[in-house]
PDB file of N, CA and C in Angstrom:
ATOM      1  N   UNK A   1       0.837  -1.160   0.000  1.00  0.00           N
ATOM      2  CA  UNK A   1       0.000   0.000   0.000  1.00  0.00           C
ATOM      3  C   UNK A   1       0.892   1.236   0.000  1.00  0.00           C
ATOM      4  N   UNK A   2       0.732   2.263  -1.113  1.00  0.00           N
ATOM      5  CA  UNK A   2       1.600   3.403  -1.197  1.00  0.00           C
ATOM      6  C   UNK A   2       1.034   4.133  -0.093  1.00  0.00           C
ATOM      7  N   UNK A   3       1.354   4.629   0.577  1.00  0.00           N
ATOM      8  CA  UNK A   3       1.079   5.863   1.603  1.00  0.00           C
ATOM      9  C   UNK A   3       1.206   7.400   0.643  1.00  0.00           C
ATOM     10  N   UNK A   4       0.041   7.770   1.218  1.00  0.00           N
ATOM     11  CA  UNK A   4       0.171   9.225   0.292  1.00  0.00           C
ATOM     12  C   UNK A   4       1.145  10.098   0.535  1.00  0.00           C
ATOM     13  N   UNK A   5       1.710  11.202  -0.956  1.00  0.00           N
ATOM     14  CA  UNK A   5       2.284  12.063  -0.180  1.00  0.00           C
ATOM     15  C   UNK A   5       1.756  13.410  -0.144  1.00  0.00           C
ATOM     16  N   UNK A   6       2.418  14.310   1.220  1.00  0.00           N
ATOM     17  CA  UNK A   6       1.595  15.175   1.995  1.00  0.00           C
ATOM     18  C   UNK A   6       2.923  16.335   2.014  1.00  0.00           C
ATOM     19  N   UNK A   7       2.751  17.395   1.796  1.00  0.00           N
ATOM     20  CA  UNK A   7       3.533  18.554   1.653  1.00  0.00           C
ATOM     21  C   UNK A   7       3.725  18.787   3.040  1.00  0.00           C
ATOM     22  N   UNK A   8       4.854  19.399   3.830  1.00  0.00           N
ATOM     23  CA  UNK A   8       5.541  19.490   5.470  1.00  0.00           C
ATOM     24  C   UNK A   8       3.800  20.241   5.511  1.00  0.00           C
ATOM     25  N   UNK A   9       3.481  21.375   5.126  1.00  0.00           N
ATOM     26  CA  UNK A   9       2.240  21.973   5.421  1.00  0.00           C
ATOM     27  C   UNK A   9       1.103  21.740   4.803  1.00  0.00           C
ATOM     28  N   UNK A  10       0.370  20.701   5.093  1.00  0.00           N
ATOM     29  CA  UNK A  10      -0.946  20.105   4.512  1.00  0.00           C
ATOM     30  C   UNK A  10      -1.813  20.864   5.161  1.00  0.00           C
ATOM     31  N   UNK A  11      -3.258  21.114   4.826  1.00  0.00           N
ATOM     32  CA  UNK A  11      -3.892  22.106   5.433  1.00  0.00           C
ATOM     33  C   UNK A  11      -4.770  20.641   6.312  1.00  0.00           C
ATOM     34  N   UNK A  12      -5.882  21.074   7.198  1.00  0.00           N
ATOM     35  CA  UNK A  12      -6.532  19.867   7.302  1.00  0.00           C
ATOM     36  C   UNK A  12      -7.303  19.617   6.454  1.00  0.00           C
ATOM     37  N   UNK A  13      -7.776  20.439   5.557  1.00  0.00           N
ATOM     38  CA  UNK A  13      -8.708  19.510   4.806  1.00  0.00           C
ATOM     39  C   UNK A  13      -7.664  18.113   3.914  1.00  0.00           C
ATOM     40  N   UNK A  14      -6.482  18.824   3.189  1.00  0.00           N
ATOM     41  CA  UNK A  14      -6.013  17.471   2.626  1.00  0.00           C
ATOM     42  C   UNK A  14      -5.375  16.376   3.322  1.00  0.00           C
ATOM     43  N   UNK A  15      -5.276  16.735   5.043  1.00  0.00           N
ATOM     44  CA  UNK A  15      -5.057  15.497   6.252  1.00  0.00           C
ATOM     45  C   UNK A  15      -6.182  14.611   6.094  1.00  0.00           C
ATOM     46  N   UNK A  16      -7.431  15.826   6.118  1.00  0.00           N
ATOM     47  CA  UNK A  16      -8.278  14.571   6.512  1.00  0.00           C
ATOM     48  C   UNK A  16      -8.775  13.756   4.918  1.00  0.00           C
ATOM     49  N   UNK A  17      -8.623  14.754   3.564  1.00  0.00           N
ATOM     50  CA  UNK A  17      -8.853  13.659   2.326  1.00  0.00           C
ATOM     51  C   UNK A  17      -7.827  12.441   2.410  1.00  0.00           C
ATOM     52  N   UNK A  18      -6.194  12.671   3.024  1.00  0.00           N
ATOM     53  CA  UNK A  18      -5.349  11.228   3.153  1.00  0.00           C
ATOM     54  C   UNK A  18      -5.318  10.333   3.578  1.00  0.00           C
ATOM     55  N   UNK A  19      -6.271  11.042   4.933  1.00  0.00           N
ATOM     56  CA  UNK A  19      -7.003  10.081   6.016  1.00  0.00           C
ATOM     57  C   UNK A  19      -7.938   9.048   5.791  1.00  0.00           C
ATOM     58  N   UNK A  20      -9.016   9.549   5.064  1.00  0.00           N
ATOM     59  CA  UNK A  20     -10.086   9.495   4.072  1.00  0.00           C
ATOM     60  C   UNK A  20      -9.493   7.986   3.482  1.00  0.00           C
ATOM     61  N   UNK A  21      -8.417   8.565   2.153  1.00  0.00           N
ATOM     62  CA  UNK A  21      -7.670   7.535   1.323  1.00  0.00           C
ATOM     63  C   UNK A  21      -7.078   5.924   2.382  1.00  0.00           C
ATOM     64  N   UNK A  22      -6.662   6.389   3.258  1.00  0.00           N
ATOM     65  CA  UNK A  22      -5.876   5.091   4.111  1.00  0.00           C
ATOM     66  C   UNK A  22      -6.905   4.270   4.497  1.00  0.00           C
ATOM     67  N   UNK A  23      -8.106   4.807   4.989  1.00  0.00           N
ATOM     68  CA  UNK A  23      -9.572   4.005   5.473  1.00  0.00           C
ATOM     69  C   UNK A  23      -9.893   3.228   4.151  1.00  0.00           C
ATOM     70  N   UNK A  24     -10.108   4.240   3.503  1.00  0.00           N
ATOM     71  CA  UNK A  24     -10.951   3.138   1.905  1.00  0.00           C
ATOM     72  C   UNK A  24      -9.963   1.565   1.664  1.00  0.00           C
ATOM     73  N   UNK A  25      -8.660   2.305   1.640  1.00  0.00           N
ATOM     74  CA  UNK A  25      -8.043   1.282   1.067  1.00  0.00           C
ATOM     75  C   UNK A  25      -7.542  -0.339   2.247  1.00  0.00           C
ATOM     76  N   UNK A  26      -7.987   0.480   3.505  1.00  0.00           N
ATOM     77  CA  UNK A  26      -7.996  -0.502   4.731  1.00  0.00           C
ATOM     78  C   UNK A  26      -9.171  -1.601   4.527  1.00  0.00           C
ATOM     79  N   UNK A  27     -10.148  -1.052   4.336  1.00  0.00           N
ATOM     80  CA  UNK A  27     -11.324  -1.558   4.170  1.00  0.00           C
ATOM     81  C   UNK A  27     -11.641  -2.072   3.166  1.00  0.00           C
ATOM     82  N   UNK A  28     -11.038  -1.840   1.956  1.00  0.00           N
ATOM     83  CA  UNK A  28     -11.080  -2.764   0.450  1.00  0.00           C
ATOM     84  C   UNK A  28     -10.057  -4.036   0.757  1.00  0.00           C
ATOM     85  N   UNK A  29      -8.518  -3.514   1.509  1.00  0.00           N
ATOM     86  CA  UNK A  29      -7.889  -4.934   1.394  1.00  0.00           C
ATOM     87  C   UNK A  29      -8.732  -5.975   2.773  1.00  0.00           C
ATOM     88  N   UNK A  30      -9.663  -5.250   4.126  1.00  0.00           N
ATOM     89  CA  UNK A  30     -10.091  -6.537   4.489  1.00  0.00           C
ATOM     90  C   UNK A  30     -10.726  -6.860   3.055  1.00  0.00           C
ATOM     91  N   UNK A  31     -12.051  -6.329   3.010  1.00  0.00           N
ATOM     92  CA  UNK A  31     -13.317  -7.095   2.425  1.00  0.00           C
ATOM     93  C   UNK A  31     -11.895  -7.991   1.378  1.00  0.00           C
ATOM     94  N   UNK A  32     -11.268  -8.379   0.557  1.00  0.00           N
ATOM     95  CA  UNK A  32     -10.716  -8.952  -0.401  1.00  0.00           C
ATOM     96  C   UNK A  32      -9.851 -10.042   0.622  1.00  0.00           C
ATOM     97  N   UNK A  33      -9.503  -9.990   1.655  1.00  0.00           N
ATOM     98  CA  UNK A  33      -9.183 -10.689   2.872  1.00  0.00           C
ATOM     99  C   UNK A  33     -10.170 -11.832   3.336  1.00  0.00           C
ATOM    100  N   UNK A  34     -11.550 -11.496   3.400  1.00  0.00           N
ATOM    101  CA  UNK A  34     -12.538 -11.976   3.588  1.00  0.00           C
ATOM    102  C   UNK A  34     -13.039 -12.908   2.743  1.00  0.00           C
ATOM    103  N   UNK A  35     -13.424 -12.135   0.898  1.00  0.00           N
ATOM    104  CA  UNK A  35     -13.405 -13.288   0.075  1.00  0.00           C
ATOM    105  C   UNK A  35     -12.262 -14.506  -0.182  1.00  0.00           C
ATOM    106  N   UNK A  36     -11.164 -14.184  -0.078  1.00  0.00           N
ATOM    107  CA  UNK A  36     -10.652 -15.030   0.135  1.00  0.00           C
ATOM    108  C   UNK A  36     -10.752 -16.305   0.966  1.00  0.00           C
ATOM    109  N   UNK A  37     -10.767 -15.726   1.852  1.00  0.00           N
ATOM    110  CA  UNK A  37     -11.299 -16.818   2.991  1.00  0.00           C
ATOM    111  C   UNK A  37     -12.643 -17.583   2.954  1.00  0.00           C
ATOM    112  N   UNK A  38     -13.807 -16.759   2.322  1.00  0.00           N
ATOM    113  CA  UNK A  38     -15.191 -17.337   2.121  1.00  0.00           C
ATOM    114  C   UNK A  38     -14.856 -18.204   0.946  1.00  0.00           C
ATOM    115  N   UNK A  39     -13.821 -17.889   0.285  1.00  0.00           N
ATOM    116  CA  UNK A  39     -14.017 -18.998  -1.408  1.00  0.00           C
ATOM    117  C   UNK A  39     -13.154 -19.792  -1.133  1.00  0.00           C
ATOM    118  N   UNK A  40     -12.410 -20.228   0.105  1.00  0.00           N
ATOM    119  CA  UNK A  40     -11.551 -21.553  -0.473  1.00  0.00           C
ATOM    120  C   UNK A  40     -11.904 -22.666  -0.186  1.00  0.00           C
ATOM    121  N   UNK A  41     -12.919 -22.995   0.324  1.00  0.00           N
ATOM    122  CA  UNK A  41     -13.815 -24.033   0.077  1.00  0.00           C
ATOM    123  C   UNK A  41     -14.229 -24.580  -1.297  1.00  0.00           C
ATOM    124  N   UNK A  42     -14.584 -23.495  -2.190  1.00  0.00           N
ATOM    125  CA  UNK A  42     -14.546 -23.476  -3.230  1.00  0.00           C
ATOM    126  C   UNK A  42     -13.628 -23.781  -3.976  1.00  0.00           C
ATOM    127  N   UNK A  43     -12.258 -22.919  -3.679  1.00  0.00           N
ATOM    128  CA  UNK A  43     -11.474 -23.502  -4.626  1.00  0.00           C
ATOM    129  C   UNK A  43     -10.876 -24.697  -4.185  1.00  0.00           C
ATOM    130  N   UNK A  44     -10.995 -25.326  -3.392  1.00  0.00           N
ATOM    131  CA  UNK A  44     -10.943 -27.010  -2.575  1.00  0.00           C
ATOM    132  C   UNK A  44     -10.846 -28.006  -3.410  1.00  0.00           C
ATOM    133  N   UNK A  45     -12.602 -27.416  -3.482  1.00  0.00           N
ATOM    134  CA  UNK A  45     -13.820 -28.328  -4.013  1.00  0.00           C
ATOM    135  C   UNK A  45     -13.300 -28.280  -5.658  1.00  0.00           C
ATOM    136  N   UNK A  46     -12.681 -27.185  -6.232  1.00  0.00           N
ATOM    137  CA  UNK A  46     -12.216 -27.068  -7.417  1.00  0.00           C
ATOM    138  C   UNK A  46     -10.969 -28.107  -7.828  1.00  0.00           C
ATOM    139  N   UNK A  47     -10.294 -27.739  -7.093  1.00  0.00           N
ATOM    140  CA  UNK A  47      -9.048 -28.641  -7.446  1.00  0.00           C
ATOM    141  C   UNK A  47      -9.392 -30.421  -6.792  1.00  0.00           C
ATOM    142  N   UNK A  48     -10.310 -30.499  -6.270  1.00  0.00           N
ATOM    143  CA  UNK A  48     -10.464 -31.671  -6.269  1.00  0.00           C
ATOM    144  C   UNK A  48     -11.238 -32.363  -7.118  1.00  0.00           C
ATOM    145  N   UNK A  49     -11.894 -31.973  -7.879  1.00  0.00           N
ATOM    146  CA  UNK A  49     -12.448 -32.299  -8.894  1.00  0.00           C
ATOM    147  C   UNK A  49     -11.763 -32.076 -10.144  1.00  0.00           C
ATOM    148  N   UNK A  50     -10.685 -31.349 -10.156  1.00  0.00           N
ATOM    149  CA  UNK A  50     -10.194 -31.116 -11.515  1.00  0.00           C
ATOM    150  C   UNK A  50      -8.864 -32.628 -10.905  1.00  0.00           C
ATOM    151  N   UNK A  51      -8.429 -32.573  -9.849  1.00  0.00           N
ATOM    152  CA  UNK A  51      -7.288 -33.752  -9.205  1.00  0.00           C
ATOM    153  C   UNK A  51      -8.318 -35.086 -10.065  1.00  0.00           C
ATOM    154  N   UNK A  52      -9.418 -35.578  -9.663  1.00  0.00           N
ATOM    155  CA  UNK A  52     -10.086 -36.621 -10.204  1.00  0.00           C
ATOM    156  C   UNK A  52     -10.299 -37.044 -11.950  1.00  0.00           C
ATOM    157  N   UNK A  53     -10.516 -35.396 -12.309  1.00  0.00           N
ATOM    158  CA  UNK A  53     -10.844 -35.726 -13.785  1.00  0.00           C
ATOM    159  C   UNK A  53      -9.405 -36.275 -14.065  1.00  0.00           C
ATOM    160  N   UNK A  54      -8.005 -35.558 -14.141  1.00  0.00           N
ATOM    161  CA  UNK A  54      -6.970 -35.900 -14.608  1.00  0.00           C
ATOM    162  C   UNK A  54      -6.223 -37.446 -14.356  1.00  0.00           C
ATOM    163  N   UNK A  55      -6.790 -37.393 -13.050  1.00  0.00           N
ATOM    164  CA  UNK A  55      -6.756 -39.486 -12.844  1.00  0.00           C
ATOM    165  C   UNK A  55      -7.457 -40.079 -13.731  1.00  0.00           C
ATOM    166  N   UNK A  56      -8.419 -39.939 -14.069  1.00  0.00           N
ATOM    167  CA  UNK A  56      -9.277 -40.703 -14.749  1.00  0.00           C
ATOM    168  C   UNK A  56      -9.326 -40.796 -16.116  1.00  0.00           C
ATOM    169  N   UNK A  57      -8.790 -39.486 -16.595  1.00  0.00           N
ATOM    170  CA  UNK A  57      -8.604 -39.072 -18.098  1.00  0.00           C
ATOM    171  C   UNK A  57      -8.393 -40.469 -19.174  1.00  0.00           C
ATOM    172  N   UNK A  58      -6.910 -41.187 -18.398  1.00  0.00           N
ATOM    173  CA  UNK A  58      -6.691 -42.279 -19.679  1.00  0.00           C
ATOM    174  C   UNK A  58      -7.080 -43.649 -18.762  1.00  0.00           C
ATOM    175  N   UNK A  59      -7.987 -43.538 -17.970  1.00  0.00           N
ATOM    176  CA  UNK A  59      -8.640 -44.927 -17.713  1.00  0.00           C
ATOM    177  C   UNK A  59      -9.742 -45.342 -18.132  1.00  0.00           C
ATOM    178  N   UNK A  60     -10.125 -46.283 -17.647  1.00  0.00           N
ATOM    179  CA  UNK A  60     -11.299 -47.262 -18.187  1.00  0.00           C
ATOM    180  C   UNK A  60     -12.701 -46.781 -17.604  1.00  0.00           C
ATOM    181  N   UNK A  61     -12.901 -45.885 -16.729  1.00  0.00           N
ATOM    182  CA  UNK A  61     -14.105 -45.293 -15.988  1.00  0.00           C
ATOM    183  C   UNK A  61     -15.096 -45.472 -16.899  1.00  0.00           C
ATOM    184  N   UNK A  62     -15.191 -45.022 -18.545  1.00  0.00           N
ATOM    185  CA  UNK A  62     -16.330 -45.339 -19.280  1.00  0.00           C
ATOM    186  C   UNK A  62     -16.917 -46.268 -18.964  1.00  0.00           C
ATOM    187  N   UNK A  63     -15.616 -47.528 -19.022  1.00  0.00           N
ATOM    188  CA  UNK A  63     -16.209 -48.664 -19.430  1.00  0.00           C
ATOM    189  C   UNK A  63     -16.788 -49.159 -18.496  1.00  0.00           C
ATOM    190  N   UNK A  64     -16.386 -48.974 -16.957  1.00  0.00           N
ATOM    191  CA  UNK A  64     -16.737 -49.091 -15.800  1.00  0.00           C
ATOM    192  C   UNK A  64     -17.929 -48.942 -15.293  1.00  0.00           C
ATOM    193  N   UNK A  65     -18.096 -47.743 -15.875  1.00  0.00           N
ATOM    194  CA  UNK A  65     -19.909 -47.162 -15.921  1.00  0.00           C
ATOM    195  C   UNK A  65     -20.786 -47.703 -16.759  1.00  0.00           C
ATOM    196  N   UNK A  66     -20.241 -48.163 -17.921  1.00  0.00           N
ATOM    197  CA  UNK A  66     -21.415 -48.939 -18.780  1.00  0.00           C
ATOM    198  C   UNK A  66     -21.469 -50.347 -18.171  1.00  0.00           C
ATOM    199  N   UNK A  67     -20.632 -50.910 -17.326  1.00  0.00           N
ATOM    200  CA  UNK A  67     -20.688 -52.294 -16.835  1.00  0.00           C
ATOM    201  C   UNK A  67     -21.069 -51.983 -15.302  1.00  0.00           C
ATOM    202  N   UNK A  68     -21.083 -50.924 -14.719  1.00  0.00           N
ATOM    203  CA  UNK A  68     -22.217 -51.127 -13.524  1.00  0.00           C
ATOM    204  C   UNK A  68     -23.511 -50.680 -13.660  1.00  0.00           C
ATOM    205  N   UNK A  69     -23.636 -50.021 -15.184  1.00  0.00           N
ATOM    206  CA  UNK A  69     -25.524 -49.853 -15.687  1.00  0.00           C
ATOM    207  C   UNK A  69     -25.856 -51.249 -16.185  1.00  0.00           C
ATOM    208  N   UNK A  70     -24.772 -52.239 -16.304  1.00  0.00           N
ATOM    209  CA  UNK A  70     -24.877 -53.603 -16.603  1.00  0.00           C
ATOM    210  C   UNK A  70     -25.503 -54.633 -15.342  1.00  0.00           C
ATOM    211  N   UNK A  71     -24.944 -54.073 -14.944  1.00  0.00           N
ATOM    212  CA  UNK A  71     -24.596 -54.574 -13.187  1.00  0.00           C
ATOM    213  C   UNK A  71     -25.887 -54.211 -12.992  1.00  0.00           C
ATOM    214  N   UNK A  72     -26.239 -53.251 -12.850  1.00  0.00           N
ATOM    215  CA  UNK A  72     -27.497 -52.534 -11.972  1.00  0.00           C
ATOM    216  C   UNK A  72     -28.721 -53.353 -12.796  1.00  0.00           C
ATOM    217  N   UNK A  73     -28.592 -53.564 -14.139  1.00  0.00           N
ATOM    218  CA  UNK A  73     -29.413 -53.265 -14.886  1.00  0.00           C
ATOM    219  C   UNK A  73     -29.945 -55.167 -14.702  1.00  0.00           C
ATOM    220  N   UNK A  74     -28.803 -56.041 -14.788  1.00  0.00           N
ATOM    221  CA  UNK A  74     -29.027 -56.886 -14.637  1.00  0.00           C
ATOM    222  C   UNK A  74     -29.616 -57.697 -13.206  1.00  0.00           C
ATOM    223  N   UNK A  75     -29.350 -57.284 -12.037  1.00  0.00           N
ATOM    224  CA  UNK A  75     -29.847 -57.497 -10.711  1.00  0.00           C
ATOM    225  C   UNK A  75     -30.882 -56.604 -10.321  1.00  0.00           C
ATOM    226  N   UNK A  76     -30.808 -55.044 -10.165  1.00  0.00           N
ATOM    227  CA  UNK A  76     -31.472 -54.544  -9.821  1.00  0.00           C
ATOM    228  C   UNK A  76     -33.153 -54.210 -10.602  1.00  0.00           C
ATOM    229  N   UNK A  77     -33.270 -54.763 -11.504  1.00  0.00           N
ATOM    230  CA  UNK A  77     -34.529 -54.662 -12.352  1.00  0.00           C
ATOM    231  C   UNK A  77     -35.471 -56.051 -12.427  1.00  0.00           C
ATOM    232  N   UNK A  78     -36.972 -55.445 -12.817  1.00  0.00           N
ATOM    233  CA  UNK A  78     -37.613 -56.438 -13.176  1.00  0.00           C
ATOM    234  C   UNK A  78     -36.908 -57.108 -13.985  1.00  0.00           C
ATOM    235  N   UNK A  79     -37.895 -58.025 -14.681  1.00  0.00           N
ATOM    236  CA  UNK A  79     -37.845 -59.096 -15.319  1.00  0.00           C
ATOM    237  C   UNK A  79     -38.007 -58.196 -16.915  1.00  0.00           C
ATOM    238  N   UNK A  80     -37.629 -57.932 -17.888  1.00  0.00           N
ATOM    239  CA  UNK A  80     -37.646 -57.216 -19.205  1.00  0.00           C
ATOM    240  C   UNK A  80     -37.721 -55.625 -19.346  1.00  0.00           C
ATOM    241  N   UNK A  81     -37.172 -54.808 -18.609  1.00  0.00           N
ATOM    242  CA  UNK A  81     -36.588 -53.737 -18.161  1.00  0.00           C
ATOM    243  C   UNK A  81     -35.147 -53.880 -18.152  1.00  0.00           C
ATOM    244  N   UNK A  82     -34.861 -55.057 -17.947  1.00  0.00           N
ATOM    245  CA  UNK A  82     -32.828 -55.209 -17.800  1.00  0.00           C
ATOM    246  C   UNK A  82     -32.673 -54.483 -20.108  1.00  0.00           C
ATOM    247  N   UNK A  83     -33.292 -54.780 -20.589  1.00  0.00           N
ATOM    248  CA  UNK A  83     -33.020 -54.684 -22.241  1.00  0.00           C
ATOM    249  C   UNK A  83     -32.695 -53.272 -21.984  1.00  0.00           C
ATOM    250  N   UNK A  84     -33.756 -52.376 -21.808  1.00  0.00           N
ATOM    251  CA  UNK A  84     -33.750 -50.805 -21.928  1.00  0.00           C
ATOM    252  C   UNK A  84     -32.618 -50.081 -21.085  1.00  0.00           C
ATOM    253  N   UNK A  85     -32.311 -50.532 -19.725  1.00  0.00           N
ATOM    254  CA  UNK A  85     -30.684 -50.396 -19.344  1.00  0.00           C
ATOM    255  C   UNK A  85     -29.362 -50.604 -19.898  1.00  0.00           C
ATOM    256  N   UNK A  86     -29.654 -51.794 -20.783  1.00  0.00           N
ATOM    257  CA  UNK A  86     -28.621 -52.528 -21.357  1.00  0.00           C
ATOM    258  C   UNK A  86     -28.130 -51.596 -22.594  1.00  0.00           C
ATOM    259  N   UNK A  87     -29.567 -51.084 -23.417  1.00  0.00           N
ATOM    260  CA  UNK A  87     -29.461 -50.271 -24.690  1.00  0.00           C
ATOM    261  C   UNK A  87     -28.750 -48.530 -24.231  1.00  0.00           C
ATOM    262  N   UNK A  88     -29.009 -48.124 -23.045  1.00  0.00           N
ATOM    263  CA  UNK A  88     -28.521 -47.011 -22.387  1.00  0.00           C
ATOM    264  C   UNK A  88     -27.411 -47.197 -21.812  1.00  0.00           C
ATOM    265  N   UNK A  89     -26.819 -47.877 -21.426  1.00  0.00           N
ATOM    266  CA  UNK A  89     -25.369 -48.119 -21.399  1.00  0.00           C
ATOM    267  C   UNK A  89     -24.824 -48.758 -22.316  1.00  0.00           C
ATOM    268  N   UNK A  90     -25.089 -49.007 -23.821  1.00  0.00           N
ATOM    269  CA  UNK A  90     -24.164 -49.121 -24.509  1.00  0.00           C
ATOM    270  C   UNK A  90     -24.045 -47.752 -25.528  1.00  0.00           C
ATOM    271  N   UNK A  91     -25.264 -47.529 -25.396  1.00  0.00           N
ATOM    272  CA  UNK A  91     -25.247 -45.645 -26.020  1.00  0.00           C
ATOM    273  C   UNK A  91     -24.174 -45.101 -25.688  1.00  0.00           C
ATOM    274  N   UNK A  92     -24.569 -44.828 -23.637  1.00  0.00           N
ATOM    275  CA  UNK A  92     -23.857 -43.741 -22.932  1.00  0.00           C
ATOM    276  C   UNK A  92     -22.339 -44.336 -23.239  1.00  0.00           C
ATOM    277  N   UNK A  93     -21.631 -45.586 -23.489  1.00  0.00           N
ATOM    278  CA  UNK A  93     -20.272 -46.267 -23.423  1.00  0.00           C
ATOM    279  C   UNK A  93     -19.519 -45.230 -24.627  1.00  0.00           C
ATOM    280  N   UNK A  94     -20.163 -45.012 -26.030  1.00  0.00           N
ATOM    281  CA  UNK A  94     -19.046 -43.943 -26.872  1.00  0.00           C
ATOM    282  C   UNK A  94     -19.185 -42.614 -26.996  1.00  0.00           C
ATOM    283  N   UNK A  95     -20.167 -42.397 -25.843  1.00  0.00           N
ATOM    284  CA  UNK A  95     -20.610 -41.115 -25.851  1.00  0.00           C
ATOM    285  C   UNK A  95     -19.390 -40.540 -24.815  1.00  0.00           C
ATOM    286  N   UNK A  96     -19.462 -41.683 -23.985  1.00  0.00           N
ATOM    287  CA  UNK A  96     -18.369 -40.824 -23.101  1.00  0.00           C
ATOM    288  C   UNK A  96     -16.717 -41.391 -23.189  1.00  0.00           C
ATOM    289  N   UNK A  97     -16.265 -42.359 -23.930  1.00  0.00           N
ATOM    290  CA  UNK A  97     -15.137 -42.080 -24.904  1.00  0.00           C
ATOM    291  C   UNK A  97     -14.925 -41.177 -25.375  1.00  0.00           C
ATOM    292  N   UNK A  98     -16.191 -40.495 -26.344  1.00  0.00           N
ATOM    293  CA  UNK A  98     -15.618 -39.083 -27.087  1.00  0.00           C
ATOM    294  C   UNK A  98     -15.399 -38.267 -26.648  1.00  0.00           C
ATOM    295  N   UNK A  99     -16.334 -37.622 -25.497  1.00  0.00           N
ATOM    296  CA  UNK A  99     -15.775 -36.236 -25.091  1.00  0.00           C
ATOM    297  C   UNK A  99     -14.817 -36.699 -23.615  1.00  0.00           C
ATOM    298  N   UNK A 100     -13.646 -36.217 -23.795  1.00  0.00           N
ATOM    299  CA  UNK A 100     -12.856 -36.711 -22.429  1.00  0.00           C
ATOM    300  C   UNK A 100     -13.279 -34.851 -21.413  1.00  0.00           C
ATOM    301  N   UNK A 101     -13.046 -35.345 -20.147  1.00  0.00           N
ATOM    302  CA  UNK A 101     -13.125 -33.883 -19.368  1.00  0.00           C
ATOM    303  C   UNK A 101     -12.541 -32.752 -19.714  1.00  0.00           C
ATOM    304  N   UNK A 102     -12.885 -31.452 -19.946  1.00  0.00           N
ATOM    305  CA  UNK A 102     -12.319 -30.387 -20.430  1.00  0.00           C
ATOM    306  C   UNK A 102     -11.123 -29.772 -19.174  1.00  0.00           C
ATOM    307  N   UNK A 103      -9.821 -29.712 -19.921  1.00  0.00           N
ATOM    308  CA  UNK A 103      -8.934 -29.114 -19.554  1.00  0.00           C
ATOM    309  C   UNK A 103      -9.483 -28.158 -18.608  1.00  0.00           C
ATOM    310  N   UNK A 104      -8.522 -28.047 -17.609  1.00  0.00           N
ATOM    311  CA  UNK A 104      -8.750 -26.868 -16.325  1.00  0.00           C
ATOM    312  C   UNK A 104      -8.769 -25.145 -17.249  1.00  0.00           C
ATOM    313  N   UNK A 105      -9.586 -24.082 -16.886  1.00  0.00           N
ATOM    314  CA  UNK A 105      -9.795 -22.864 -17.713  1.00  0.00           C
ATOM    315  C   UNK A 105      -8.378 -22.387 -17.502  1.00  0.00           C
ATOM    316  N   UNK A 106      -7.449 -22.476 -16.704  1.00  0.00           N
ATOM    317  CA  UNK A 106      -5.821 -21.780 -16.709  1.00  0.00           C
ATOM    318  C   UNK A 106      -5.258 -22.543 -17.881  1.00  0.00           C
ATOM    319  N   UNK A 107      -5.168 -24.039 -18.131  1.00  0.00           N
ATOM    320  CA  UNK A 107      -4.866 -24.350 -19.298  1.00  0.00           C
ATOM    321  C   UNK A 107      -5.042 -24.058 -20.629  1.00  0.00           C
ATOM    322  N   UNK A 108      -6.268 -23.604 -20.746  1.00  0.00           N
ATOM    323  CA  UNK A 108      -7.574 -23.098 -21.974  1.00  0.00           C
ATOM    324  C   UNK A 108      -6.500 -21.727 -22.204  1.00  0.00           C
ATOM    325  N   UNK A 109      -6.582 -20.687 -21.586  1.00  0.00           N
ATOM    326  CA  UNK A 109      -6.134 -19.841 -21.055  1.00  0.00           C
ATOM    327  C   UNK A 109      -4.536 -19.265 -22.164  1.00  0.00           C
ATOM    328  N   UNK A 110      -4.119 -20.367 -21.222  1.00  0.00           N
ATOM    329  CA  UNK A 110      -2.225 -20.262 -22.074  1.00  0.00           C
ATOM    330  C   UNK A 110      -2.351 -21.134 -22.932  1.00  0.00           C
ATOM    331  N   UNK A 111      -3.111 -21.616 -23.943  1.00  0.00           N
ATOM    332  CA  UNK A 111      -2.951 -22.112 -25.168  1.00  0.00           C
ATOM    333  C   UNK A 111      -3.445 -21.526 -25.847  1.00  0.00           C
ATOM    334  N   UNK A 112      -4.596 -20.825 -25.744  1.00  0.00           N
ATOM    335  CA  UNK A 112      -5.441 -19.463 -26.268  1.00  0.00           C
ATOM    336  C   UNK A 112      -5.111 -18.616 -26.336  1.00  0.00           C
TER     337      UNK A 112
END
């Protein structure tokens, strides 16, 4: 924080406009002190979810998911309802091959 400068003879009015200046800027760096502190939960919750996508990126999770809508589909259902699970997880299986998780926005960022 620059501290203002003040001529040896400032009158009071420009004491008290410097005065003025040191409050605002006291009170802008809490409140920005504060968000900080209210969002890192957030950004937590961010990097832990971006930590997961990048594990998962070159694994088998697709396939994983179309074989526990297999799973589900085969135990957990009536009796001719297992078909219509079966047809939705082999849909959802190259649907989610194709699009892999989108790069973190700082990455986007410096390639852009």
């Amino acid at each position: 924080m620059n501290l203002p400068e003040l001529p040896a003879k400032a009158s009071r009015s420009e004491l008290r406009k410097a005065m003025l200046r040191l409050r605002l800027e006291m009170h802008r760096q809490e409140l920005r002190h504060e968000t900080l502190v209210l969002l890192q939960p957030l950004r937590q919750a961010q990097h832990f979810g971006r930590h997961w996508r990048e594990e998962l990126r070159d694994s088998n999770a697709p396939l994983w998911a179309a074989g526990g809508a297999l799973l589900l589909a085969t135990l957990g259902m009536r009796r001719g309802h297992w078909r219509r699970w079966l047809r939705i997880a082999l849909i959802a299986f190259p649907l989610l091959r194709r699009h892999p998780p989108r790069p973190p926005a700082s990455d986007r960022a410096e390639r852009g």
